[in-house]
C-alpha atoms as a PDB file:
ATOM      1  CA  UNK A   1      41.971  19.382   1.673  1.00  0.00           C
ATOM      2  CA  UNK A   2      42.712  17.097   4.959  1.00  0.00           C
ATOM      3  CA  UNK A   3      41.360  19.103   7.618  1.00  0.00           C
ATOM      4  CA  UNK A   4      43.927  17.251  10.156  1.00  0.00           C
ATOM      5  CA  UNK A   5      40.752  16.024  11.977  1.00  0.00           C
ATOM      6  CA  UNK A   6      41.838  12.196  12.206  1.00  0.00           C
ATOM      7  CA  UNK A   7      41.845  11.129  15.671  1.00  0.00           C
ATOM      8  CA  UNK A   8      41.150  14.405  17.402  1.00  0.00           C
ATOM      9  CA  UNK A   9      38.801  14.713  20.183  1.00  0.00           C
ATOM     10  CA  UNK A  10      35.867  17.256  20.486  1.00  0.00           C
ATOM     11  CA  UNK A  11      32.809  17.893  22.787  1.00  0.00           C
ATOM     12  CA  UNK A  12      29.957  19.316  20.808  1.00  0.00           C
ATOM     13  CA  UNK A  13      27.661  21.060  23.159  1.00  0.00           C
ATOM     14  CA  UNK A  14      24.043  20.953  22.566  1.00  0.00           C
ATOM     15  CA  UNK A  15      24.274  18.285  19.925  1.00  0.00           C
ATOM     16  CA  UNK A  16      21.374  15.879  20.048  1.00  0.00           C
ATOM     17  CA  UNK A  17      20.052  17.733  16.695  1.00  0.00           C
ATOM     18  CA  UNK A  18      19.822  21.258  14.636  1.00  0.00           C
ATOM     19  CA  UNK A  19      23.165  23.014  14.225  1.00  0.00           C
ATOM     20  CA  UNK A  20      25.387  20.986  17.318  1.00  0.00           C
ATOM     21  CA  UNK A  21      24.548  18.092  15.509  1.00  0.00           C
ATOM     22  CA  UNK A  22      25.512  19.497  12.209  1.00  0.00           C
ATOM     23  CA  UNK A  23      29.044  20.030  13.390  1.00  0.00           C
ATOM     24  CA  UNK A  24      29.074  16.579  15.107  1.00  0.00           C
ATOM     25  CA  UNK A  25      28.185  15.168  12.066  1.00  0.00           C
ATOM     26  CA  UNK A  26      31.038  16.626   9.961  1.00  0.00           C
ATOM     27  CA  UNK A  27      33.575  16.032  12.961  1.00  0.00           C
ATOM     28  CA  UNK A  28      32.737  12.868  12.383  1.00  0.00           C
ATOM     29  CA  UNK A  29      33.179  12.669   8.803  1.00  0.00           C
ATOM     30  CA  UNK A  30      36.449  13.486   9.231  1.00  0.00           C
ATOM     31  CA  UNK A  31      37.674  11.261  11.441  1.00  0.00           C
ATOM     32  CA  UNK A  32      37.352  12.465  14.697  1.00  0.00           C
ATOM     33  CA  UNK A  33      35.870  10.793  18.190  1.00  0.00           C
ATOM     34  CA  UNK A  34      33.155  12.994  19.137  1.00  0.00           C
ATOM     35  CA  UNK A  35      30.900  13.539  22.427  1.00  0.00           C
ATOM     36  CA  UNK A  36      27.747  14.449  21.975  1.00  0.00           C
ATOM     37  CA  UNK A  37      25.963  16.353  24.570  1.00  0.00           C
ATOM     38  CA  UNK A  38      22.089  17.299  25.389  1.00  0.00           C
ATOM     39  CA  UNK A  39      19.315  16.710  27.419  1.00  0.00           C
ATOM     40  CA  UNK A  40      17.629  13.776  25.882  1.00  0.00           C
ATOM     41  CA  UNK A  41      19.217  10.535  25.762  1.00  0.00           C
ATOM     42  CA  UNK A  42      17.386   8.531  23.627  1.00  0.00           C
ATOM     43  CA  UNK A  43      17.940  11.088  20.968  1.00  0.00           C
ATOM     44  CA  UNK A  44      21.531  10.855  21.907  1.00  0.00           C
ATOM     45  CA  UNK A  45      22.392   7.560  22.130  1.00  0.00           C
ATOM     46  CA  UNK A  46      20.596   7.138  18.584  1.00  0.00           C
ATOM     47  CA  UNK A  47      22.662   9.960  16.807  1.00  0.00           C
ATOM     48  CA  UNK A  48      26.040   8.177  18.704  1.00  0.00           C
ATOM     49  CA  UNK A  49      24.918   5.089  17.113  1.00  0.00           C
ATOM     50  CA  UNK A  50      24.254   6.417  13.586  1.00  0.00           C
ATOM     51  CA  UNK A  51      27.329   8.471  13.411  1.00  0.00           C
ATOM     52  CA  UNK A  52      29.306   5.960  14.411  1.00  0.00           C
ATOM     53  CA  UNK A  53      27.742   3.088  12.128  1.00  0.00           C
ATOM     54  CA  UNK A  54      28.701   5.894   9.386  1.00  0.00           C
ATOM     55  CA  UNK A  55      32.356   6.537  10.127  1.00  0.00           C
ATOM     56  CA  UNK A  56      35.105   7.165  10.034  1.00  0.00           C
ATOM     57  CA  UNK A  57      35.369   8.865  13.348  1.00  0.00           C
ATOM     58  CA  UNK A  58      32.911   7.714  16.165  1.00  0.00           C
ATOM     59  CA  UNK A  59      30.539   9.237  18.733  1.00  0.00           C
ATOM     60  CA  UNK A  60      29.986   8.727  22.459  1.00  0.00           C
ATOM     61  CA  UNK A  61      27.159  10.605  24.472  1.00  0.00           C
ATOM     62  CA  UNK A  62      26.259  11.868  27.938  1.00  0.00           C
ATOM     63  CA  UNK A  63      22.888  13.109  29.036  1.00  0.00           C
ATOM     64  CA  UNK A  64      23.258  16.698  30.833  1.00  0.00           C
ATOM     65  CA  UNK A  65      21.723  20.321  31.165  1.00  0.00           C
ATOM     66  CA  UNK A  66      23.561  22.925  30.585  1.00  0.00           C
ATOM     67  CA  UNK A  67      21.832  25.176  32.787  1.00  0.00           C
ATOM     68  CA  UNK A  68      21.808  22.783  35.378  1.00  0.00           C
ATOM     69  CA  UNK A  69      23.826  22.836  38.872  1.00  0.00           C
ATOM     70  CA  UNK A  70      27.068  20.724  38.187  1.00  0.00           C
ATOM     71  CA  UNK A  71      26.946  20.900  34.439  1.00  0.00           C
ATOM     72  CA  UNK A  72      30.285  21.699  34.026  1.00  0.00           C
ATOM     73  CA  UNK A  73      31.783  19.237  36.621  1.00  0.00           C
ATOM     74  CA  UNK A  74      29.662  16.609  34.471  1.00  0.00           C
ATOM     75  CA  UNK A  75      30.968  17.041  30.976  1.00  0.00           C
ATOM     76  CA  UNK A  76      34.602  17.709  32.532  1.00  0.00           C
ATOM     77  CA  UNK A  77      34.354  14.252  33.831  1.00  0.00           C
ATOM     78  CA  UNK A  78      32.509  12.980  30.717  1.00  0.00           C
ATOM     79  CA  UNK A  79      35.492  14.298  28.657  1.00  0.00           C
ATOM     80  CA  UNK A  80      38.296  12.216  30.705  1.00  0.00           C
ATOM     81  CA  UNK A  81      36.008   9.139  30.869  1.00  0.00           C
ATOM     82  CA  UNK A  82      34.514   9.357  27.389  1.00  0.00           C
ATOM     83  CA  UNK A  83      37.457  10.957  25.236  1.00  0.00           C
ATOM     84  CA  UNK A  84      40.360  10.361  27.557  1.00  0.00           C
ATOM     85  CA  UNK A  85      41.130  14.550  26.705  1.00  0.00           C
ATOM     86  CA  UNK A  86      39.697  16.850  24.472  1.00  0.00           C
ATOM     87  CA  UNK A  87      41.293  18.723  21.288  1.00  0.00           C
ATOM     88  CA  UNK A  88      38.188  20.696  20.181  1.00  0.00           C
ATOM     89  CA  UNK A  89      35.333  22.486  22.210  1.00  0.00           C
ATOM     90  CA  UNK A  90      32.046  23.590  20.409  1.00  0.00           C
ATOM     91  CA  UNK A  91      30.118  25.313  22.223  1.00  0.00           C
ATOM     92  CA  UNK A  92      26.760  26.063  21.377  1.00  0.00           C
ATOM     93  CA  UNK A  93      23.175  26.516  23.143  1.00  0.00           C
ATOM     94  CA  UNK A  94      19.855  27.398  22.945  1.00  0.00           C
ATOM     95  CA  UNK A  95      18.576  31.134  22.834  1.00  0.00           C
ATOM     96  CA  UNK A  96      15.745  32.693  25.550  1.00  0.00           C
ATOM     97  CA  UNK A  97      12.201  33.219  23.875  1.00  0.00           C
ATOM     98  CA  UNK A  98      12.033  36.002  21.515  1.00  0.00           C
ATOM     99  CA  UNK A  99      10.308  39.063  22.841  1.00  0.00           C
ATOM    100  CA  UNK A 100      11.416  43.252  22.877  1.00  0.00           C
ATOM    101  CA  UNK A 101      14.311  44.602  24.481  1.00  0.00           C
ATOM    102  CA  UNK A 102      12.094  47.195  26.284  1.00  0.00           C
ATOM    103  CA  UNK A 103       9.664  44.607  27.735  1.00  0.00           C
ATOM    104  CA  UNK A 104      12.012  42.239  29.436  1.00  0.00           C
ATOM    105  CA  UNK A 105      12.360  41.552  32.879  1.00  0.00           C
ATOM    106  CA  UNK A 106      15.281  41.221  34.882  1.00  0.00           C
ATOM    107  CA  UNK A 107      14.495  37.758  35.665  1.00  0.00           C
ATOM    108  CA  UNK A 108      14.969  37.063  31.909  1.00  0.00           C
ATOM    109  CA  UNK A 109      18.369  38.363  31.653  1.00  0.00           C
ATOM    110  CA  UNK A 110      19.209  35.939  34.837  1.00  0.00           C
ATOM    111  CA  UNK A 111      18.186  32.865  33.683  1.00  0.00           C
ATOM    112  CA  UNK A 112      19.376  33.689  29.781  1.00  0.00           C
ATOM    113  CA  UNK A 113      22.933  34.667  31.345  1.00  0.00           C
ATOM    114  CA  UNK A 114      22.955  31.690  33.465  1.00  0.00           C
ATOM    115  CA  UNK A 115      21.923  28.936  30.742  1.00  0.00           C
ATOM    116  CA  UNK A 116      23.699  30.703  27.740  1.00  0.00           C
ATOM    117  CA  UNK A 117      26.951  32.694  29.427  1.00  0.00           C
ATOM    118  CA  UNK A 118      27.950  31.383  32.482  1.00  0.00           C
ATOM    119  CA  UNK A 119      28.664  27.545  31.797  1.00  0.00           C
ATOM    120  CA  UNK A 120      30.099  28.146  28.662  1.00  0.00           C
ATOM    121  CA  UNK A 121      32.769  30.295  30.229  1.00  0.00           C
ATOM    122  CA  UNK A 122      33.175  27.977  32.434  1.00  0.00           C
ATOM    123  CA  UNK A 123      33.435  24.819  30.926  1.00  0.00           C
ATOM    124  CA  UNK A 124      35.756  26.499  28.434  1.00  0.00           C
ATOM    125  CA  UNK A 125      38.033  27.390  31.393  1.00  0.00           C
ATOM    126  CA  UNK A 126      37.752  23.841  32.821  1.00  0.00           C
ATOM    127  CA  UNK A 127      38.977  22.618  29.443  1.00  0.00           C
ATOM    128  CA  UNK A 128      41.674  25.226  28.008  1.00  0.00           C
ATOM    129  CA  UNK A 129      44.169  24.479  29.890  1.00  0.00           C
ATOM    130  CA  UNK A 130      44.837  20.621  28.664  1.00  0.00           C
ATOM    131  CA  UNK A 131      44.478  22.198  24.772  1.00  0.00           C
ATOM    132  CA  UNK A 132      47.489  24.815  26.331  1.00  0.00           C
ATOM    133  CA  UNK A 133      49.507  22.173  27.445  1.00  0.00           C
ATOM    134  CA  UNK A 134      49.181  19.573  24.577  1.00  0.00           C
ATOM    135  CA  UNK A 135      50.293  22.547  22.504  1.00  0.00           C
ATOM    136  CA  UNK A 136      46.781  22.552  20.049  1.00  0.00           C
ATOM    137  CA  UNK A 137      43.363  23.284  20.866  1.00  0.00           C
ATOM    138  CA  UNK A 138      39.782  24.815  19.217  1.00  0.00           C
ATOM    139  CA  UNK A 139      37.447  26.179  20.918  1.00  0.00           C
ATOM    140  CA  UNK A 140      34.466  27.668  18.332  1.00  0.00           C
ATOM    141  CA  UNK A 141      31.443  29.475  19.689  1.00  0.00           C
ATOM    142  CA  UNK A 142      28.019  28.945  17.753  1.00  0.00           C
ATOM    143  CA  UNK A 143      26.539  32.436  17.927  1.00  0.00           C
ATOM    144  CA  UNK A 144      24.135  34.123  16.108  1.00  0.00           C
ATOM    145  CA  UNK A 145      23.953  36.847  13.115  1.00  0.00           C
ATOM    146  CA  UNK A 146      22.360  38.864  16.155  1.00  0.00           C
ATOM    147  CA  UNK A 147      25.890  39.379  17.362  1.00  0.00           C
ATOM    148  CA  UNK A 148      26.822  41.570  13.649  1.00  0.00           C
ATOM    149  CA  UNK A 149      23.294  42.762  13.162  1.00  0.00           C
ATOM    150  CA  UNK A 150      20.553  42.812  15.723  1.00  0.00           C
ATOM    151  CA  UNK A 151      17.445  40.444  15.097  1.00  0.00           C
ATOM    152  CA  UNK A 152      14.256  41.842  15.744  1.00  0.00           C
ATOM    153  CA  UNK A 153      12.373  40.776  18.714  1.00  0.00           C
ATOM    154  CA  UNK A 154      15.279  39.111  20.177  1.00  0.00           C
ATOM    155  CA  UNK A 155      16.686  41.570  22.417  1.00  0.00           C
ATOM    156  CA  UNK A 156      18.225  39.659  24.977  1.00  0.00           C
ATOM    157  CA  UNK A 157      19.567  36.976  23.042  1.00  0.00           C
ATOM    158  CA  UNK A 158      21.411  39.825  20.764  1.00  0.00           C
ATOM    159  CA  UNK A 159      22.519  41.356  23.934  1.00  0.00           C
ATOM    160  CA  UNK A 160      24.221  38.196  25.991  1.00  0.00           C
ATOM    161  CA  UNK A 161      25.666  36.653  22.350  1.00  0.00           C
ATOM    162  CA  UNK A 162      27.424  39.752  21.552  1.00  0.00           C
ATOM    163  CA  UNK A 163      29.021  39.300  25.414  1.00  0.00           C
ATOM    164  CA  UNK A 164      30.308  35.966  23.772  1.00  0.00           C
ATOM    165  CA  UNK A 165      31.721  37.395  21.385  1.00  0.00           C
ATOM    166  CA  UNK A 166      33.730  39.694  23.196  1.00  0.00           C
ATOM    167  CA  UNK A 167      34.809  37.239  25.687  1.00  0.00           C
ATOM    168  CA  UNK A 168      36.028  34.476  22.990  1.00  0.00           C
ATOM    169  CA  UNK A 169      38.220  37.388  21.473  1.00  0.00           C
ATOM    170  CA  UNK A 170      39.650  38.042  24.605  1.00  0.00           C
ATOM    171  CA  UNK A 171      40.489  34.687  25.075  1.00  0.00           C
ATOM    172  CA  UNK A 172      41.815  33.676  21.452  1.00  0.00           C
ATOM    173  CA  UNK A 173      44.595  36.707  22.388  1.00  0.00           C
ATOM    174  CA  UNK A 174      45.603  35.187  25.710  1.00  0.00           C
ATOM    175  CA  UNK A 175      46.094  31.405  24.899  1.00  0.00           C
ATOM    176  CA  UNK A 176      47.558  31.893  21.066  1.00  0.00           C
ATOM    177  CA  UNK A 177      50.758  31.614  21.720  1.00  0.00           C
ATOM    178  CA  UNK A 178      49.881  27.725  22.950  1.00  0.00           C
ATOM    179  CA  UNK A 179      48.834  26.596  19.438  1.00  0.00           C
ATOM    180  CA  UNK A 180      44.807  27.389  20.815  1.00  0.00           C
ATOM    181  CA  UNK A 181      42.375  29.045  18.327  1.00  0.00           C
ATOM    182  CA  UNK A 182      38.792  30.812  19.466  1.00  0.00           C
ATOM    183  CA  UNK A 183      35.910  31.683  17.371  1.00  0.00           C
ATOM    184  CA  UNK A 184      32.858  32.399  17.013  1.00  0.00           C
ATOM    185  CA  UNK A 185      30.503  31.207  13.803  1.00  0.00           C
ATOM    186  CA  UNK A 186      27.475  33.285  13.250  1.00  0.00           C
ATOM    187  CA  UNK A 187      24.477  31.461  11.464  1.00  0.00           C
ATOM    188  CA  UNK A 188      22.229  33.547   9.350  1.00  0.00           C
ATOM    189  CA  UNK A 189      18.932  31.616   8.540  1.00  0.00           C
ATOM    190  CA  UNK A 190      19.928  28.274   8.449  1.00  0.00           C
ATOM    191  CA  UNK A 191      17.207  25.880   8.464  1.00  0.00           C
ATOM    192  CA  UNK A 192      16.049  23.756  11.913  1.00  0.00           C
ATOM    193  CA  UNK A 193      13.512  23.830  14.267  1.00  0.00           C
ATOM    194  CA  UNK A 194      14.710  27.125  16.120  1.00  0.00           C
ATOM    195  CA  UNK A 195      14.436  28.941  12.458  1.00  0.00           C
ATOM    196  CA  UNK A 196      11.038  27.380  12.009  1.00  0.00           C
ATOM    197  CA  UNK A 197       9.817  28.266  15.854  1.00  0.00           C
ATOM    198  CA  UNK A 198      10.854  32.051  15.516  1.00  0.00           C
ATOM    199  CA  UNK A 199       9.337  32.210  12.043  1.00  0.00           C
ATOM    200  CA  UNK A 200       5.998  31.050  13.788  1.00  0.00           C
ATOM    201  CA  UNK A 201       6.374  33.159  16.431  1.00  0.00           C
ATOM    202  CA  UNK A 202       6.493  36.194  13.979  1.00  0.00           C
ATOM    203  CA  UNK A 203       3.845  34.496  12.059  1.00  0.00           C
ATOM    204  CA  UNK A 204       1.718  35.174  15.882  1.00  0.00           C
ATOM    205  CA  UNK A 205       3.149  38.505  16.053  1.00  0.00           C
ATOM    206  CA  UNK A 206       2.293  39.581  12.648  1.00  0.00           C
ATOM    207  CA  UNK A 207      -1.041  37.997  11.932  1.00  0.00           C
ATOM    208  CA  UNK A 208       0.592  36.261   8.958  1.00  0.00           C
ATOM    209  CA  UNK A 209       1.224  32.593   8.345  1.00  0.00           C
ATOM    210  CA  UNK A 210       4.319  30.604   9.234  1.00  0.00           C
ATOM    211  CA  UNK A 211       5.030  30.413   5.487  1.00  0.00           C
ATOM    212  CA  UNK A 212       4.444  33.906   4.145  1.00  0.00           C
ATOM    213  CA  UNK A 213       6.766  35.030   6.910  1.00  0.00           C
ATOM    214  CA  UNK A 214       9.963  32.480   5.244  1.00  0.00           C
ATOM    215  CA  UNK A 215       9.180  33.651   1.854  1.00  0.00           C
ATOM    216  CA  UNK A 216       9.400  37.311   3.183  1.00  0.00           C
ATOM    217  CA  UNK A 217      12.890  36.196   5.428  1.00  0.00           C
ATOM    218  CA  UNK A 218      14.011  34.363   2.229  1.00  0.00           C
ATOM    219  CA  UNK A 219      13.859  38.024   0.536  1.00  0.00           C
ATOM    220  CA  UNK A 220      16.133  39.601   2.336  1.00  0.00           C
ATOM    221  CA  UNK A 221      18.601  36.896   2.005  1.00  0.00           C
ATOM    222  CA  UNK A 222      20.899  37.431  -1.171  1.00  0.00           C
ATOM    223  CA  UNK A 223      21.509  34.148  -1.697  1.00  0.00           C
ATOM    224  CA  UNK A 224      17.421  33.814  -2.329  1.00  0.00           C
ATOM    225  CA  UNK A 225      16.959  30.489   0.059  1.00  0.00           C
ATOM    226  CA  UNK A 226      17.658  29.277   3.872  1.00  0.00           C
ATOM    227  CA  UNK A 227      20.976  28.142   4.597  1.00  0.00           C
ATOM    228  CA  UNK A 228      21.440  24.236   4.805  1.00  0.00           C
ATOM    229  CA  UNK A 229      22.533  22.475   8.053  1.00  0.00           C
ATOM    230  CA  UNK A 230      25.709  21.092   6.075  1.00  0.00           C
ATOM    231  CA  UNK A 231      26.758  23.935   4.590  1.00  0.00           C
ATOM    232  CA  UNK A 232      27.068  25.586   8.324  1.00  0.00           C
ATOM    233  CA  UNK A 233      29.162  22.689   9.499  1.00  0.00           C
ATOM    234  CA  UNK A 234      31.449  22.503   6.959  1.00  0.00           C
ATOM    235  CA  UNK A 235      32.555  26.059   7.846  1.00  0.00           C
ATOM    236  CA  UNK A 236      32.389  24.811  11.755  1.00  0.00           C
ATOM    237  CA  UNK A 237      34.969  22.023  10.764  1.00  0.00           C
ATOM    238  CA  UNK A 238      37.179  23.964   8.728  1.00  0.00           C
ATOM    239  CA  UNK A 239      37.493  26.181  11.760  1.00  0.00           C
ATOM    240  CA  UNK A 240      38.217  22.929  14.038  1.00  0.00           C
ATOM    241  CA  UNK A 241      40.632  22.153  11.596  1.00  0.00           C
ATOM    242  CA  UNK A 242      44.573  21.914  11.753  1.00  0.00           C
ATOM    243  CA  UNK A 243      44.867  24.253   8.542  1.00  0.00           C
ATOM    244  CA  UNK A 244      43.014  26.876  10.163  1.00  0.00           C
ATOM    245  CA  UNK A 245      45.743  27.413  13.098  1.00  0.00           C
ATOM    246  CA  UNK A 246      46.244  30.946  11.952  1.00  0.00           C
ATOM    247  CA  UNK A 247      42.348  31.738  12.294  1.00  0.00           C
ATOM    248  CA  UNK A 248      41.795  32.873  15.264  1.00  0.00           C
ATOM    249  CA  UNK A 249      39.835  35.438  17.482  1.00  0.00           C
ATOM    250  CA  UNK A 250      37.798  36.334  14.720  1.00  0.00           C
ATOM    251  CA  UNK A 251      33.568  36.278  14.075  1.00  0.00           C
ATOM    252  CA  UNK A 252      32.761  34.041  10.811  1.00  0.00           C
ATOM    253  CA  UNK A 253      29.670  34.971   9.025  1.00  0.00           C
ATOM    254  CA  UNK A 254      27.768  31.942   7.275  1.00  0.00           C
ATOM    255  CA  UNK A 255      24.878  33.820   6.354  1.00  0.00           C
ATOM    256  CA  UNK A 256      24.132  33.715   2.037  1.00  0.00           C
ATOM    257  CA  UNK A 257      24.910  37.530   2.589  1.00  0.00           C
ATOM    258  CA  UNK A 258      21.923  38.234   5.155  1.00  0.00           C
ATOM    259  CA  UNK A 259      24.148  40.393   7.102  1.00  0.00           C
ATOM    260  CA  UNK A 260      24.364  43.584   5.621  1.00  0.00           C
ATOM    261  CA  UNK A 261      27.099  44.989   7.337  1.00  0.00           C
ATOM    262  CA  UNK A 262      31.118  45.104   6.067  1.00  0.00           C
END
């Protein structure tokens, strides 16, 4: 299938490795000119260079936080300087440290809304209105499986990505009409760092080792095994995709069946 991808220009947030990476890497594959965003440039500028030595799109990078002041401003600019517009908009960011719902502190939900909600929204805003008027636009959401099906011990991160979602389907009904898709694509257990650091943390919790807590996780997973990085990103780029213009406001499970939910 030609995904339509040739060309087209996207800003991957939170890209420098794990799952923003991922999708990078199979924008990429498909032809299109891709920013890559994060705070560490050296890890940037070397996944630019590789992705672009591989073809046959190409990568550009800018150093930013997204939790910092002027975040947004930054990767607006970026955007004009780097892609000269923007097509696609993944957006994707870390999650606050695990802990109960019951125990957190309000301070918490502050700083989780205002690194994980707030410049999202408004860097999507920033950026909508150029896919409106070109006619074509994608913006995709990297959730969590906590949006379908609360994850223990990760009560505010269930809480403010399940705001996400409701936002992004609020927006996919407002700017459809302009040829504009949003989604969001929930990741069950698919294996990076932030699956291995919460399976420690259990692991601390528990009084089990790192290990024994996958094989349990594994378990409860139908398809029997962690999800691979690649197999995530190919549903990401499908969903990016010009044959997927009639996919929109929806939540896409890529989860080997972990979600037990209809």
């Amino acid at each position: 299938m030609d995904l339509q991808l040739t060309g087209r220009r996207a800003l991957v947030l939170a890209s420098s490795r794990g799952l923003g990476l991922g999708v990078a890497t199979a924008l990429v594959a498909e032809g299109a000119h891709v920013l890559l965003t994060g705070r560490d440039a050296d890890r940037l500028a070397a996944a630019a260079a590789d992705l672009t030595a591989r073809g046959p799109g190409r990568a550009d990078w800018t150093a930013c936080d997204l939790g910092a002041e002027g975040a947004v401003e930054t990767l607006v600019a970026a955007v004009a300087d780097k892609l000269g517009g923007i097509d696609i908009l993944v957006n994707n960011s870390g999650g606050p440290a695990p802990g109960p719902v019951h125990a957190s502190q309000p301070e918490s939900w502050r700083k989780g809304f205002e690194s994980m909600i707030a410049p999202i929204v408004a860097l999507t805003h920033a950026l909508v209105p150029q896919m409106r008027a070109q006619g074509w636009g994608r913006v995709l959401t990297l959730a969590s499986s906590g949006v379908a099906q609360p994850i223990p011990n990760l009560g505010i991160s269930n809480s403010l990505r399940a705001a996400l979602q409701g936002w992004s389907k609020t927006l996919a009904t407002e700017v459809a009409a302009d040829g504009v898709t949003a989604n969001l694509l929930l990741p069950g257990r698919i294996h990076t760092d932030r699956v291995d650091e919460l399976d420690a943390a259990a692991a601390a919790r528990t009084g089990k080792t790192p290990a024994e807590v996958a094989t349990a996780s594994r378990a409860t997973i139908p398809a029997g095994r962690y999800g691979r990085v690649e197999e995530f990103a190919a549903v990401a780029a499908f969903l990016c995709s010009g044959p997927a213009s009639y996919v929109t406001g929806t939540s896409v499970r890529c989860d080997g069946g972990m979600i037990r939910g209809v």
